[in-house]
N, C-alpha and C. Protein backbone atom coordinates (compact mmCIF):
# COMPACT_ATOMS: atom_id res chain seq x y z
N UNK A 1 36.84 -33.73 -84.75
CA UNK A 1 35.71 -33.18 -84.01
C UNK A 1 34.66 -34.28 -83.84
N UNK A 2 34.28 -34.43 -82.60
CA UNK A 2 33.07 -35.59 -82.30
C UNK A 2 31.53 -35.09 -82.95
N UNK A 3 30.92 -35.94 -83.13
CA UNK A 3 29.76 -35.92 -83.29
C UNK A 3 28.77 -35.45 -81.78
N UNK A 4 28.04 -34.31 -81.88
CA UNK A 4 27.44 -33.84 -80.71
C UNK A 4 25.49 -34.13 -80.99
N UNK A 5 25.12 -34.42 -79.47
CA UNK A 5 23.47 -34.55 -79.55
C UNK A 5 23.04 -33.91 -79.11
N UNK A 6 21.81 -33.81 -78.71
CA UNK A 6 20.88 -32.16 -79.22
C UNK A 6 20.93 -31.71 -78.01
N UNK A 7 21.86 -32.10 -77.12
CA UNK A 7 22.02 -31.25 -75.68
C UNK A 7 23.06 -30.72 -75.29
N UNK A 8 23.89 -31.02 -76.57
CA UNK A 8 24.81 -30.04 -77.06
C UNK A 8 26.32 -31.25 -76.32
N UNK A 9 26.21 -32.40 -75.56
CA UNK A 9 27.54 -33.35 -75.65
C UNK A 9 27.49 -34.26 -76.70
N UNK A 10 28.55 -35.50 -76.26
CA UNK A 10 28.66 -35.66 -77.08
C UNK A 10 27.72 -36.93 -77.26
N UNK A 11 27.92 -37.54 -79.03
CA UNK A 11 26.68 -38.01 -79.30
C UNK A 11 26.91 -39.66 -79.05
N UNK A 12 25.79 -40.10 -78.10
CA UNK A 12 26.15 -41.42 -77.37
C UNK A 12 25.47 -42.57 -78.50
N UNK A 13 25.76 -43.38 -78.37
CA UNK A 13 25.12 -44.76 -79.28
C UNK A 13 23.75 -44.81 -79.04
N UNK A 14 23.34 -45.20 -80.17
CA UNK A 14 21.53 -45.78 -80.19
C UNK A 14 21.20 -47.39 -79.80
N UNK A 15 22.26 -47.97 -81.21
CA UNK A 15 21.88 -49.29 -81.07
C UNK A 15 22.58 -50.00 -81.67
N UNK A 16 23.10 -51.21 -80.69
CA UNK A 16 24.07 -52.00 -81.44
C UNK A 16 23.55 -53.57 -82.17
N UNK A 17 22.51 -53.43 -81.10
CA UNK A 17 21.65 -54.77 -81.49
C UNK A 17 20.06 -54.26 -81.83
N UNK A 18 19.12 -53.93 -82.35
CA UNK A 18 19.89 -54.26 -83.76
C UNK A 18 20.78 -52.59 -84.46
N UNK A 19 21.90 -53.13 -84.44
CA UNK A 19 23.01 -52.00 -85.32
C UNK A 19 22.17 -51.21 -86.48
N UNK A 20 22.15 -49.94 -85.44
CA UNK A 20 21.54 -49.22 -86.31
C UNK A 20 22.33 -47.79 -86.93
N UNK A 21 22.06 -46.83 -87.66
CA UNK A 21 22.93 -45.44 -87.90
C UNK A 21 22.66 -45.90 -89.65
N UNK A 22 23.01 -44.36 -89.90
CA UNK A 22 23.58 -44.26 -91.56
C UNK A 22 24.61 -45.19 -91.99
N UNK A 23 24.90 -45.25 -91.12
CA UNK A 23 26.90 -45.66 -91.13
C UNK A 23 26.60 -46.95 -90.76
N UNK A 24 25.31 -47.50 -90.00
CA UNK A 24 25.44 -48.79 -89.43
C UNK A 24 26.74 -49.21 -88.47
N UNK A 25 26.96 -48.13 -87.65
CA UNK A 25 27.74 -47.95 -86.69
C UNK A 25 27.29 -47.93 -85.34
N UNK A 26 26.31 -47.95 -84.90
CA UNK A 26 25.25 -47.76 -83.51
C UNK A 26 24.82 -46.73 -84.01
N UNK A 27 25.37 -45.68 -84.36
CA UNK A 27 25.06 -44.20 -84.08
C UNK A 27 24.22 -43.29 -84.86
N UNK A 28 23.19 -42.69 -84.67
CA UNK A 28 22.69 -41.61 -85.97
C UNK A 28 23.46 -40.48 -86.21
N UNK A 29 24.72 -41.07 -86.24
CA UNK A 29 25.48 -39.78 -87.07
C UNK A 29 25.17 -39.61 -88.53
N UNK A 30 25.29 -38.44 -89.30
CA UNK A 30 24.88 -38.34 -90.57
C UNK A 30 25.56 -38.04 -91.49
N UNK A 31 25.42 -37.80 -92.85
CA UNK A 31 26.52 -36.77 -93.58
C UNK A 31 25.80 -36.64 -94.38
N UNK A 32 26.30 -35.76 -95.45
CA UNK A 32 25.76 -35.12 -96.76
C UNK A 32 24.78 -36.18 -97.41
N UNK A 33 24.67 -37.12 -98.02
CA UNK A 33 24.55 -38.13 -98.69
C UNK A 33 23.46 -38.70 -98.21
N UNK A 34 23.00 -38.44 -96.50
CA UNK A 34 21.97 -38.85 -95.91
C UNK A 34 20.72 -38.14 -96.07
N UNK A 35 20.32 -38.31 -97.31
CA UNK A 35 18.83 -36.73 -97.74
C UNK A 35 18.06 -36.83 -96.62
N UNK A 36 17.71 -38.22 -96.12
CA UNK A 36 16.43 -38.35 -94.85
C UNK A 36 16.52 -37.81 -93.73
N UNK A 37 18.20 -37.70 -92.94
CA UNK A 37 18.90 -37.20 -92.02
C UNK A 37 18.04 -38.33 -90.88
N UNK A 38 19.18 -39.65 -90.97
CA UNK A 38 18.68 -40.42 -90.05
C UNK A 38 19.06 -39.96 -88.46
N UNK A 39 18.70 -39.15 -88.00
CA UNK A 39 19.16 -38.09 -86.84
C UNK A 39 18.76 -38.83 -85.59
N UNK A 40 17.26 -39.31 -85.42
CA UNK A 40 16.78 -39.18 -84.13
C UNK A 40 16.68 -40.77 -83.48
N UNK A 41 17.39 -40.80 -82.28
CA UNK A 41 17.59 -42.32 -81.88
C UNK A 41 16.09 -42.46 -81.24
N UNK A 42 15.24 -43.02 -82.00
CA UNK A 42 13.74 -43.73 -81.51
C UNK A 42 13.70 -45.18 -80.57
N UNK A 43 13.19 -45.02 -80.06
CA UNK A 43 12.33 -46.66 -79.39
C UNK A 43 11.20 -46.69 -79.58
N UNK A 44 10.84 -47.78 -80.70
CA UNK A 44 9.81 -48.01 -81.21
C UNK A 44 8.91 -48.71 -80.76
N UNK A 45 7.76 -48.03 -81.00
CA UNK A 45 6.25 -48.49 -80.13
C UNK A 45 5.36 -49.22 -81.60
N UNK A 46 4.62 -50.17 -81.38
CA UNK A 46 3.55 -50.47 -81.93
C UNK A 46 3.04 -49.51 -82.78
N UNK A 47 2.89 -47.92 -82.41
CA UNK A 47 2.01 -47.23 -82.97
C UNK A 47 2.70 -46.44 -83.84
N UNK A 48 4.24 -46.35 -83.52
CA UNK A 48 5.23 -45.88 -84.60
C UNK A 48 5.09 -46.11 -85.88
N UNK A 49 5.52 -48.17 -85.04
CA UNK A 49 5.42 -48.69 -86.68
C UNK A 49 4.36 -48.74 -87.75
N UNK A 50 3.02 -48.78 -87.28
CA UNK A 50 2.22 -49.08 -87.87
C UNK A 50 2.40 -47.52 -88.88
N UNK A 51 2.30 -46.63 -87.68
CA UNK A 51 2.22 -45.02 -88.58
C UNK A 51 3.21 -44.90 -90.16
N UNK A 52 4.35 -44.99 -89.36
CA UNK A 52 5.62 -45.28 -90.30
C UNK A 52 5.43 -46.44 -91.63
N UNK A 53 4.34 -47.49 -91.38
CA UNK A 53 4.38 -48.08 -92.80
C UNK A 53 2.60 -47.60 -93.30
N UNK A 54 2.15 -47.01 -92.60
CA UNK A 54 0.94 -46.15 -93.32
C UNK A 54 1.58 -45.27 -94.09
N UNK A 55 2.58 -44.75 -93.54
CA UNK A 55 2.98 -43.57 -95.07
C UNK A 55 4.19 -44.13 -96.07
N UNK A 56 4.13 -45.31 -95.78
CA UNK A 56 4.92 -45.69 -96.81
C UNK A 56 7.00 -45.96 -96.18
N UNK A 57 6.84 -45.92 -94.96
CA UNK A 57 8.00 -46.17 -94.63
C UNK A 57 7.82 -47.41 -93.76
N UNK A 58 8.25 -48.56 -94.49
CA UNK A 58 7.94 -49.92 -93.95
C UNK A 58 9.30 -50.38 -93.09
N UNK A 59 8.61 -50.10 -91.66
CA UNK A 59 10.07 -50.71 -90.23
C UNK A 59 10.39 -51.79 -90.04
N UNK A 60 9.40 -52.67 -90.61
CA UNK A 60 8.96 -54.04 -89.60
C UNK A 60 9.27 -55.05 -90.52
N UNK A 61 9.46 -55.14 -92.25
CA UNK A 61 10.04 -55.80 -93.01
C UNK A 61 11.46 -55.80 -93.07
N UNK A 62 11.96 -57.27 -92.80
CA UNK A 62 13.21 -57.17 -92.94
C UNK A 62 13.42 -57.25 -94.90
N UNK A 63 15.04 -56.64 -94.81
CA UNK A 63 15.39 -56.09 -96.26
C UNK A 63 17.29 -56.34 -95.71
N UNK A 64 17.27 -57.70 -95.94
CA UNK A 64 18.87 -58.00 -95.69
C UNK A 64 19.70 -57.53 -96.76
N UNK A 65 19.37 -56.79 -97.82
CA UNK A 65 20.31 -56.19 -99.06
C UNK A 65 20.36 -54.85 -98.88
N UNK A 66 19.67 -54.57 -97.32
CA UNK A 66 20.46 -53.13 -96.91
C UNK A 66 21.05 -52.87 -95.52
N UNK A 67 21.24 -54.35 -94.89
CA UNK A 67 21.61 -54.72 -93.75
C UNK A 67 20.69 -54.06 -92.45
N UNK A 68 19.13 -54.57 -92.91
CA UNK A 68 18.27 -53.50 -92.07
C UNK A 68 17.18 -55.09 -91.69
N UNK A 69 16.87 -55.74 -90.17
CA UNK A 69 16.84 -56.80 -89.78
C UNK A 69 14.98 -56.59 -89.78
N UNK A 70 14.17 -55.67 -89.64
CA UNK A 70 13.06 -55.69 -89.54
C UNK A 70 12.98 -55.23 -88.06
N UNK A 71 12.09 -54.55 -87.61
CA UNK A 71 12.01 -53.83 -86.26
C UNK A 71 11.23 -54.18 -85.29
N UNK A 72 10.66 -54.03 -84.17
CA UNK A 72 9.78 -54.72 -83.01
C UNK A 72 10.01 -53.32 -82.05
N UNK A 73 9.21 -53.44 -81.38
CA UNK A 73 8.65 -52.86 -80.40
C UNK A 73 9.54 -52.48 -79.21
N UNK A 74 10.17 -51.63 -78.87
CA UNK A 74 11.34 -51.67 -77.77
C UNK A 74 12.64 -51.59 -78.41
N UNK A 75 12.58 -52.29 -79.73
CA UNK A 75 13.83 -52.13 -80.67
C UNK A 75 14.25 -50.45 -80.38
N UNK A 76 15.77 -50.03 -81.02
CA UNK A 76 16.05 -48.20 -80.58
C UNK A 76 16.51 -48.65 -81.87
N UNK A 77 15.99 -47.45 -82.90
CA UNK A 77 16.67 -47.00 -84.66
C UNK A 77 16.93 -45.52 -84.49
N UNK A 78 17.82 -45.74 -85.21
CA UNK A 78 17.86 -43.98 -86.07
C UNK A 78 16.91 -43.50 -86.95
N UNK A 79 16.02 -42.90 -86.96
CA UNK A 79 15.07 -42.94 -87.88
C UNK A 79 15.14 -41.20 -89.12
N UNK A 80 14.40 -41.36 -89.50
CA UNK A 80 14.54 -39.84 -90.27
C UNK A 80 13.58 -38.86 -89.60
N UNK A 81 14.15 -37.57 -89.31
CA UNK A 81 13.58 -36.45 -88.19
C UNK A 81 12.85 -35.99 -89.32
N UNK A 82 12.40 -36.03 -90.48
CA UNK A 82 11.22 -35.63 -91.14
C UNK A 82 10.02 -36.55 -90.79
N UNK A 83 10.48 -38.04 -90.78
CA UNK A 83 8.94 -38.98 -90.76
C UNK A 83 8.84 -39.06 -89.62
N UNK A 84 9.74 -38.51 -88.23
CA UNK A 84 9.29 -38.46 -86.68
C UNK A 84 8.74 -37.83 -86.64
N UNK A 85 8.72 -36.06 -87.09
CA UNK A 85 7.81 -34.94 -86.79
C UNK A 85 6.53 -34.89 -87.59
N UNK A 86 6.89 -35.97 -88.58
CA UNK A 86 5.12 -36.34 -88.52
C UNK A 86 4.72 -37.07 -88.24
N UNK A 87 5.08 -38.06 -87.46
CA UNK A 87 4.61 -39.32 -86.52
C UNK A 87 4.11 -37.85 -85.24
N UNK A 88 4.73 -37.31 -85.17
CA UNK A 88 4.07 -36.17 -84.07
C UNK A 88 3.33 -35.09 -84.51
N UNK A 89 3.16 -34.97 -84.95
CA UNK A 89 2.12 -33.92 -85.72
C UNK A 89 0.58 -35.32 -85.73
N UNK A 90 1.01 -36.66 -86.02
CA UNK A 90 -0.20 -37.33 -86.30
C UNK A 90 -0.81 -37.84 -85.10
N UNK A 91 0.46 -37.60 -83.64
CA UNK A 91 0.05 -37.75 -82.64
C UNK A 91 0.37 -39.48 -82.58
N UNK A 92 1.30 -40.04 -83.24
CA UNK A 92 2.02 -41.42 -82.90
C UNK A 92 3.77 -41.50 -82.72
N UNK A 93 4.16 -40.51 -82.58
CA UNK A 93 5.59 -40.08 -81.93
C UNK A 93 5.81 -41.51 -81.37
N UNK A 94 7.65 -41.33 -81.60
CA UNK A 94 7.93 -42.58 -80.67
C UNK A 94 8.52 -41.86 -79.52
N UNK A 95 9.36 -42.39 -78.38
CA UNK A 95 10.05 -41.82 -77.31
C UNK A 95 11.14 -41.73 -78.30
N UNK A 96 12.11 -40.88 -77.43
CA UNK A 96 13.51 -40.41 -78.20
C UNK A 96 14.54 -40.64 -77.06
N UNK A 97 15.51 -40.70 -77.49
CA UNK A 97 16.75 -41.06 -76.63
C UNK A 97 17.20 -39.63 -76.85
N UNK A 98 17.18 -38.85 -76.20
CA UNK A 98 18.32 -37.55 -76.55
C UNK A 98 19.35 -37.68 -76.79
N UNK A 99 20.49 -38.48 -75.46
CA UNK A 99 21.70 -38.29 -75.36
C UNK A 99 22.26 -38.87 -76.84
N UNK A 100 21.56 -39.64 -77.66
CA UNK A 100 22.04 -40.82 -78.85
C UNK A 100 21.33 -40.06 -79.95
N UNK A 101 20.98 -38.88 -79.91
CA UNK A 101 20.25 -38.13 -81.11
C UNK A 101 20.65 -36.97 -81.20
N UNK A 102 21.62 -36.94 -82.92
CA UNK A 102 21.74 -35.70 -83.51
C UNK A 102 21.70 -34.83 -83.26
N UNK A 103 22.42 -33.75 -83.03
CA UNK A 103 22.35 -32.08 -83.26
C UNK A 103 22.17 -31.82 -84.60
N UNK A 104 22.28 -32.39 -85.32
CA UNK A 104 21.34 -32.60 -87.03
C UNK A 104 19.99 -32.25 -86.82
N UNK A 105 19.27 -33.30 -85.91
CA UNK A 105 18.01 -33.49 -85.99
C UNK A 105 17.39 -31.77 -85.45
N UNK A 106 18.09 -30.82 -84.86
CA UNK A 106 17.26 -29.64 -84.66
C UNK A 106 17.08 -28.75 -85.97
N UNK A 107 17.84 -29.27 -87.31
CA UNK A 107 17.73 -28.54 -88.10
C UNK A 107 16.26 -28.48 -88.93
N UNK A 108 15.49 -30.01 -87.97
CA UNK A 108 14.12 -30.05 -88.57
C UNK A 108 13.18 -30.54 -87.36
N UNK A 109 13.37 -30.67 -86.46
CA UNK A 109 12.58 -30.63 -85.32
C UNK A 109 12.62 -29.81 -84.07
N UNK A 110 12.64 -28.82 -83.34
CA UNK A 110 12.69 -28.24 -82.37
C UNK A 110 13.20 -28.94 -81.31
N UNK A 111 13.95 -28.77 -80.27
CA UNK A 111 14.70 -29.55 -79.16
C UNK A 111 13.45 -29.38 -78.46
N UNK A 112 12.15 -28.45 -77.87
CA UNK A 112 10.99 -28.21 -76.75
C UNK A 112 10.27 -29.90 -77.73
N UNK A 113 10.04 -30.22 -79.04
CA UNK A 113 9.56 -31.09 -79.19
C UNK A 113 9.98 -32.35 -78.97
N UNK A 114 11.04 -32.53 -79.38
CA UNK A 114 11.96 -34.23 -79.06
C UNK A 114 11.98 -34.20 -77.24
N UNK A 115 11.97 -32.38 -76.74
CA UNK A 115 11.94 -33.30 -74.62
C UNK A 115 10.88 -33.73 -74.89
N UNK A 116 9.92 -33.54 -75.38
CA UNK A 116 8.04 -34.00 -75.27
C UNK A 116 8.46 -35.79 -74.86
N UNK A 117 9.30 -35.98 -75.78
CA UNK A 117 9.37 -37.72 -76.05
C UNK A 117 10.26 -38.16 -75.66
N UNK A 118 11.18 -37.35 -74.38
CA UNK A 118 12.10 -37.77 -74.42
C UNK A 118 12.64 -39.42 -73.21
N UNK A 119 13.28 -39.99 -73.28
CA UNK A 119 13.29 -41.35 -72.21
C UNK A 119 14.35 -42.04 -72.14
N UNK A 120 15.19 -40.77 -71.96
CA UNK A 120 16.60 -40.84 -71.49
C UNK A 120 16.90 -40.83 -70.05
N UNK A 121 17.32 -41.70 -69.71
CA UNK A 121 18.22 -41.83 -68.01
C UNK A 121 19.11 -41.12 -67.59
N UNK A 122 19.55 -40.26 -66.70
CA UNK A 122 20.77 -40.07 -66.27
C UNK A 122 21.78 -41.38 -66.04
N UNK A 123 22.86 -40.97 -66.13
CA UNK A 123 24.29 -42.26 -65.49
C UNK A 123 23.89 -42.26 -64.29
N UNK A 124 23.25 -41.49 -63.36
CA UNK A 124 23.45 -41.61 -61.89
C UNK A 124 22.08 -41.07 -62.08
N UNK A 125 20.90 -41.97 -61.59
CA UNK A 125 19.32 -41.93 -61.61
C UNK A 125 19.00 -41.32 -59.85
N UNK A 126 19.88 -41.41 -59.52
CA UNK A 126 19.98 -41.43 -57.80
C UNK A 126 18.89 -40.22 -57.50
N UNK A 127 19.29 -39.08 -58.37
CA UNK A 127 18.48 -37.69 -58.14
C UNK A 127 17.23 -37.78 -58.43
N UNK A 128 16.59 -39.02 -59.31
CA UNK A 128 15.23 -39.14 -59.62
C UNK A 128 13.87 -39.24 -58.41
N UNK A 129 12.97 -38.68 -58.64
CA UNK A 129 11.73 -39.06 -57.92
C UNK A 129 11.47 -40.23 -57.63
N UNK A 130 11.25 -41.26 -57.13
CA UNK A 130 10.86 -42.82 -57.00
C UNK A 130 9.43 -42.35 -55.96
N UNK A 131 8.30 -43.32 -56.43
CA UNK A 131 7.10 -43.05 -55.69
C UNK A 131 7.23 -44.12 -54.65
């Protein structure tokens, strides 16, 4: 059985550069073992990170003894859908990739909240508005 994202297909890659997931596979797939539930594929803003190492979850230091490179701005992680929904609650949310994020992640964030952030493309943009 595939891994599915919160729009109910299936669950597309986050990030290969820098390789991100539980698994360090691209993907925020999860399992038991993952207490944080690295669920939600983020693109990280300036105001993420800063938020994220105000409470004690430091993005931006690299820590090569957990194969985790240090983060930047535009970088896409899997992050934990507990310290996103309070990056949104504090009003410093990052954007979210849907198609590359968990059906995990609704077990602690609402799907009406992650569209708020959401900045995912269609394969075929053709149908989009252009001004």
């Amino acid at each position: 059985m595939s891994d599915r994202n919160v729009l109910g297909g299936e669950l597309e890659g986050c990030s290969a550069d820098p390789v991100t997931g539980w698994f360090r596979d691209g993907t925020c797939r999860t399992a038991p073992d993952d207490i944080g539930s690295h669920t939600i594929c983020a693109v990280m803003t300036a105001e993420f990170l800063a938020h994220q190492q105000a409470i004690g979850n430091d993005l931006v230091t690299p820590r090569p003894e957990f194969r985790f490179p240090g983060l930047s701005p535009g970088d896409r992680w899997c992050v934990t859908a507990p310290n996103w929904l309070r990056a949104h609650a504090d009003g410093a949310a990052a954007p979210v990739a849907l198609a590359a994020t968990s059906e995990r992640a609704l077990e602690v964030v609402p799907l009406s909240i992650l569209r708020e952030h959401a900045v995912d493309v269609p394969d075929d943009p053709s149908g989009l508005d252009t001004p």
